[in-house]
N, C-alpha and C. Protein backbone atom coordinates (compact mmCIF):
# COMPACT_ATOMS: atom_id res chain seq x y z
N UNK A 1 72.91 28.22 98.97
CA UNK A 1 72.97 28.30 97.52
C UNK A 1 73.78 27.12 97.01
N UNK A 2 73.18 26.66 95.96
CA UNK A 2 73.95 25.02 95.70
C UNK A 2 74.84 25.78 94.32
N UNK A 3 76.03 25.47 94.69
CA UNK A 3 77.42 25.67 93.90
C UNK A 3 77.43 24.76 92.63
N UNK A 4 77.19 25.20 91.40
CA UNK A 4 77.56 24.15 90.09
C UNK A 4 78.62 24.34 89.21
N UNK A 5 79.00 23.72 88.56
CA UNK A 5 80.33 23.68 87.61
C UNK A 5 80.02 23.45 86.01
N UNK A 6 80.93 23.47 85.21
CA UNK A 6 80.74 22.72 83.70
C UNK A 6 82.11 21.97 84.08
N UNK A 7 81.47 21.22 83.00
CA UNK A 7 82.97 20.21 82.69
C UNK A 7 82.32 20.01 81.09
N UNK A 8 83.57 19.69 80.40
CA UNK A 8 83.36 19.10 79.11
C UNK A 8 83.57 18.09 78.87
N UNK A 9 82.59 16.96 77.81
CA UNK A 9 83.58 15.51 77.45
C UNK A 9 82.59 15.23 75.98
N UNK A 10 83.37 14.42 75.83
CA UNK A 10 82.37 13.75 74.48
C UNK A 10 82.04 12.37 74.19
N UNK A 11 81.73 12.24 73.24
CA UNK A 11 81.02 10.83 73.29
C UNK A 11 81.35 10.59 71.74
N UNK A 12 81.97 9.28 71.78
CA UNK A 12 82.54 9.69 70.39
C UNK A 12 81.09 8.31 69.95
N UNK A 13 80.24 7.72 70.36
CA UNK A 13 79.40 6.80 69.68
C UNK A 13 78.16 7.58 69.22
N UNK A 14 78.44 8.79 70.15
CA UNK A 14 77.47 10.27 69.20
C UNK A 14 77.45 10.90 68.85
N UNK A 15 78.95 10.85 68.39
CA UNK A 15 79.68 11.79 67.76
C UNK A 15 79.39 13.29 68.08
N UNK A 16 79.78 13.47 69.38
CA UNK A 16 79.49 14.55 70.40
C UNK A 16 81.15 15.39 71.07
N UNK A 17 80.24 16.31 70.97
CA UNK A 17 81.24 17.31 72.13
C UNK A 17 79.85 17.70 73.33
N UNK A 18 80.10 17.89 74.61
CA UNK A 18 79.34 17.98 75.28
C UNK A 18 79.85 19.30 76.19
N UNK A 19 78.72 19.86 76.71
CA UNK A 19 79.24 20.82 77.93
C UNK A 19 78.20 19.82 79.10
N UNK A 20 78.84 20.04 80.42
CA UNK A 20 77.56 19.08 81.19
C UNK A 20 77.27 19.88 82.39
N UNK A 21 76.77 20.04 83.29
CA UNK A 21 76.37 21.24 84.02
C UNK A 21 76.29 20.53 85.44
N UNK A 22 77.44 20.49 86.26
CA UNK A 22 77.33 19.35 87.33
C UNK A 22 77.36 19.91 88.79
N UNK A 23 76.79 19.53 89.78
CA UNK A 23 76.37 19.82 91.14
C UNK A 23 77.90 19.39 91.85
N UNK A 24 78.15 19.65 93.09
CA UNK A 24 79.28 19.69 93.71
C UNK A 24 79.49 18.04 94.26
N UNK A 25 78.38 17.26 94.23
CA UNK A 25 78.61 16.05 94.12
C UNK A 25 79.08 15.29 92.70
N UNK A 26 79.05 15.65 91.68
CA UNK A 26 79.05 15.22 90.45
C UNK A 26 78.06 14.86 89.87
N UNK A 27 77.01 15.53 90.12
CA UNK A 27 75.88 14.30 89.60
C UNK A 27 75.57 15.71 87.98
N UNK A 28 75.29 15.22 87.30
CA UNK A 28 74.94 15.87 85.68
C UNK A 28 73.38 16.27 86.15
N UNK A 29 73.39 17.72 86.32
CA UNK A 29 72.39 18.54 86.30
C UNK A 29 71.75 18.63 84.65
N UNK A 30 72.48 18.94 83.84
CA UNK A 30 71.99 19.15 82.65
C UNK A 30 72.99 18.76 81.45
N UNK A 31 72.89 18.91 79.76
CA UNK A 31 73.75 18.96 79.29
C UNK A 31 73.35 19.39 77.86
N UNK A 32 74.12 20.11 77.49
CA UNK A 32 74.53 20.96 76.07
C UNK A 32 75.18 20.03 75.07
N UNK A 33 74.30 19.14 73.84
CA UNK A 33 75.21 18.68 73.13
C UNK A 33 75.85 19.35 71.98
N UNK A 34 76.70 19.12 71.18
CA UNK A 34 77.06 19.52 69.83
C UNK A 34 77.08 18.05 69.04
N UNK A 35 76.46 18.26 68.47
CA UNK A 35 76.01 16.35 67.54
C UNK A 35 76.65 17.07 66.20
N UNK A 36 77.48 16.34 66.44
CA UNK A 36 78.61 16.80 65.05
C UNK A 36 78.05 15.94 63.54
N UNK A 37 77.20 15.16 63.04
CA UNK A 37 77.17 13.78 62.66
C UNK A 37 75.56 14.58 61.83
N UNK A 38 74.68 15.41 63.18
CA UNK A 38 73.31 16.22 62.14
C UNK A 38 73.81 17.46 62.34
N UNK A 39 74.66 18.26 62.65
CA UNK A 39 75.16 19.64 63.30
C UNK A 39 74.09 19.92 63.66
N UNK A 40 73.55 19.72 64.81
CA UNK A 40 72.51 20.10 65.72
C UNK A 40 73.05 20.33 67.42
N UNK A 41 72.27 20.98 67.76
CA UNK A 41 72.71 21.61 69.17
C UNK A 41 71.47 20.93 69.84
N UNK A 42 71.82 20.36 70.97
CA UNK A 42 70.42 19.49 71.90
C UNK A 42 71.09 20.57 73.59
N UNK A 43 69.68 20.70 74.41
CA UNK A 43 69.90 21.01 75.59
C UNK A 43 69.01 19.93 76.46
N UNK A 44 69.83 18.94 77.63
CA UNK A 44 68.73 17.78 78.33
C UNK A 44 68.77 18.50 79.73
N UNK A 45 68.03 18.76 80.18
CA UNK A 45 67.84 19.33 81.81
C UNK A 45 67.53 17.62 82.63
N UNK A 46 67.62 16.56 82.14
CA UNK A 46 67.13 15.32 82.71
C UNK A 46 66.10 15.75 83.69
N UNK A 47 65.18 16.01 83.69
CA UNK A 47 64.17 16.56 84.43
C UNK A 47 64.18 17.28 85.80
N UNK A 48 65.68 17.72 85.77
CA UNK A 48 65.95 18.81 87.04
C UNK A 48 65.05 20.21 86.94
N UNK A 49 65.27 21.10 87.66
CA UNK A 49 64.48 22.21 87.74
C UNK A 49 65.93 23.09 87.72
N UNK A 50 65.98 24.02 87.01
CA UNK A 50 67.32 25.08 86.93
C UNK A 50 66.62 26.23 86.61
N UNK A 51 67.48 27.07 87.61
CA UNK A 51 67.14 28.43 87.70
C UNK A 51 67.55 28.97 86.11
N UNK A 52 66.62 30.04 85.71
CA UNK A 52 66.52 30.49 84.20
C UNK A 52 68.11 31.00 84.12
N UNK A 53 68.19 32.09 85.25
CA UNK A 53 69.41 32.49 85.20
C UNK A 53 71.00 31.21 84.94
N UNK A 54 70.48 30.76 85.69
CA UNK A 54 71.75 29.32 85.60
C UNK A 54 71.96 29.07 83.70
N UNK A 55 70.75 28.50 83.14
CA UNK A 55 70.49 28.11 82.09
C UNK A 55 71.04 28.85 81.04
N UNK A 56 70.60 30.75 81.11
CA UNK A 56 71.04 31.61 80.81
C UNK A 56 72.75 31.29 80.25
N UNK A 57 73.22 31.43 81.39
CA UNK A 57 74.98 31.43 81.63
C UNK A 57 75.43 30.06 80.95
N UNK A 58 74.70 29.26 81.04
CA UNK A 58 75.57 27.72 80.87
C UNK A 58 75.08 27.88 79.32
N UNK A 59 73.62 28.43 78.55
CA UNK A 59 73.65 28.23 77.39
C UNK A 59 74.89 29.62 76.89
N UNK A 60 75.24 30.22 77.09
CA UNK A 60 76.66 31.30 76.60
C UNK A 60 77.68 30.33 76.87
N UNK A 61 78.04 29.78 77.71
CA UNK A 61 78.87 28.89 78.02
C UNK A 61 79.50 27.92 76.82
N UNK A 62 78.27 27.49 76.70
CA UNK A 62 78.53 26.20 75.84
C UNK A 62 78.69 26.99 74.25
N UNK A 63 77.87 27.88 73.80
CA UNK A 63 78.00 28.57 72.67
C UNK A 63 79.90 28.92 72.63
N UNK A 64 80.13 29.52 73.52
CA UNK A 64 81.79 29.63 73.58
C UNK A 64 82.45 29.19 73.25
N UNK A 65 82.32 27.88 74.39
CA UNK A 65 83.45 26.59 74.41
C UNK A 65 83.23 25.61 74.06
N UNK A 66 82.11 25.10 72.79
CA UNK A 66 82.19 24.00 72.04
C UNK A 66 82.42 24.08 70.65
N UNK A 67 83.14 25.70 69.98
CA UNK A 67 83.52 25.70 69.23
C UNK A 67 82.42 25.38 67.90
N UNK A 68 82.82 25.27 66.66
CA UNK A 68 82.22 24.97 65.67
C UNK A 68 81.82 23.34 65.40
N UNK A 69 81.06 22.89 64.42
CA UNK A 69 81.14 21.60 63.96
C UNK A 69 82.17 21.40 63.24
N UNK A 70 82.34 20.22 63.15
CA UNK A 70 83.49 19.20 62.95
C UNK A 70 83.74 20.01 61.20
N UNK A 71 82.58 20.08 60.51
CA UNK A 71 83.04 20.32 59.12
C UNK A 71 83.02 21.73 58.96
N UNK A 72 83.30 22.39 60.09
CA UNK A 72 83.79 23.92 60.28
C UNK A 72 82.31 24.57 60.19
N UNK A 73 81.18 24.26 60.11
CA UNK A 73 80.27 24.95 60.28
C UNK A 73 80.00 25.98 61.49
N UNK A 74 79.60 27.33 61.94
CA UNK A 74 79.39 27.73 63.21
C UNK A 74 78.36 27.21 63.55
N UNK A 75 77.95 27.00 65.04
CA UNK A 75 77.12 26.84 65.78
C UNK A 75 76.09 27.58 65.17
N UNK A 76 76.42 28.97 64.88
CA UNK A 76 74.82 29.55 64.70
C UNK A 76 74.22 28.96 63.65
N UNK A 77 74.65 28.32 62.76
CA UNK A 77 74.51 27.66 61.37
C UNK A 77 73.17 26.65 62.23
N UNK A 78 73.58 26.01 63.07
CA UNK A 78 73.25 24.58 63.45
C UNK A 78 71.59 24.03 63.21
N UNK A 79 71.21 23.43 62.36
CA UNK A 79 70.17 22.43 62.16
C UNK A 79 69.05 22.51 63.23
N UNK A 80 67.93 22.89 63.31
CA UNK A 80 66.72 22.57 63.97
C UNK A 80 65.61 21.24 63.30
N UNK A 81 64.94 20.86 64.43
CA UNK A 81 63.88 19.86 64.20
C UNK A 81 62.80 20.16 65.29
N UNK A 82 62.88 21.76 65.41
CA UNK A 82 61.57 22.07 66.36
C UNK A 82 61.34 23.61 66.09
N UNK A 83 60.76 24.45 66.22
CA UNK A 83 59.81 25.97 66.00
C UNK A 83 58.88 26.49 66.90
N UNK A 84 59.10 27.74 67.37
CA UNK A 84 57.94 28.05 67.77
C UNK A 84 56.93 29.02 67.03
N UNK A 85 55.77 28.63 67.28
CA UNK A 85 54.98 29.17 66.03
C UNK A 85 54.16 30.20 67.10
N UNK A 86 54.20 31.38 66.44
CA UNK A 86 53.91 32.49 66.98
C UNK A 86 52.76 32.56 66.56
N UNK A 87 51.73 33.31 67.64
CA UNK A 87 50.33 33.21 66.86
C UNK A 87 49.95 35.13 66.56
């Protein structure tokens, strides 16, 4: 069973808080942004394959511990630019 971690960091040229989802080598399995700048929430799997369950946990994760946007908005507030259209 391959052992993963979070770590947090940000990126201040994207005006980001990040959660990142990393393998026991360090390598960035995935990552949870908070884009403070559109208050939008992005998830990048960089084209790994992650167990649903994993995904599951790390998206609660990041809902937790990245706190609100910068202009106090909550996360649940946060901006979309995609839908799924139910038929």
């Amino acid at each position: 069973m391959k052992r993963l971690q979070y770590q947090i960091s940000s990126n201040a040229f994207r005006d980001s808080l990040s959660v990142e989802l990393i393998d026991a080598d360090g390598d960035i399995l995935a990552e949870i942004s908070r884009l403070d700048g559109l208050n939008q929430l992005k998830l990048n799997t960089f084209n790994n394959d992650i167990d649903l369950a994993v995904l599951e946990e790390f998206i609660l994760y990041a809902r937790e511990n990245l706190e609100c946007f910068e202009d106090g908005s909550p996360l649940s507030e946060a901006r979309t630019t995609q839908y799924i259209s139910h038929r």
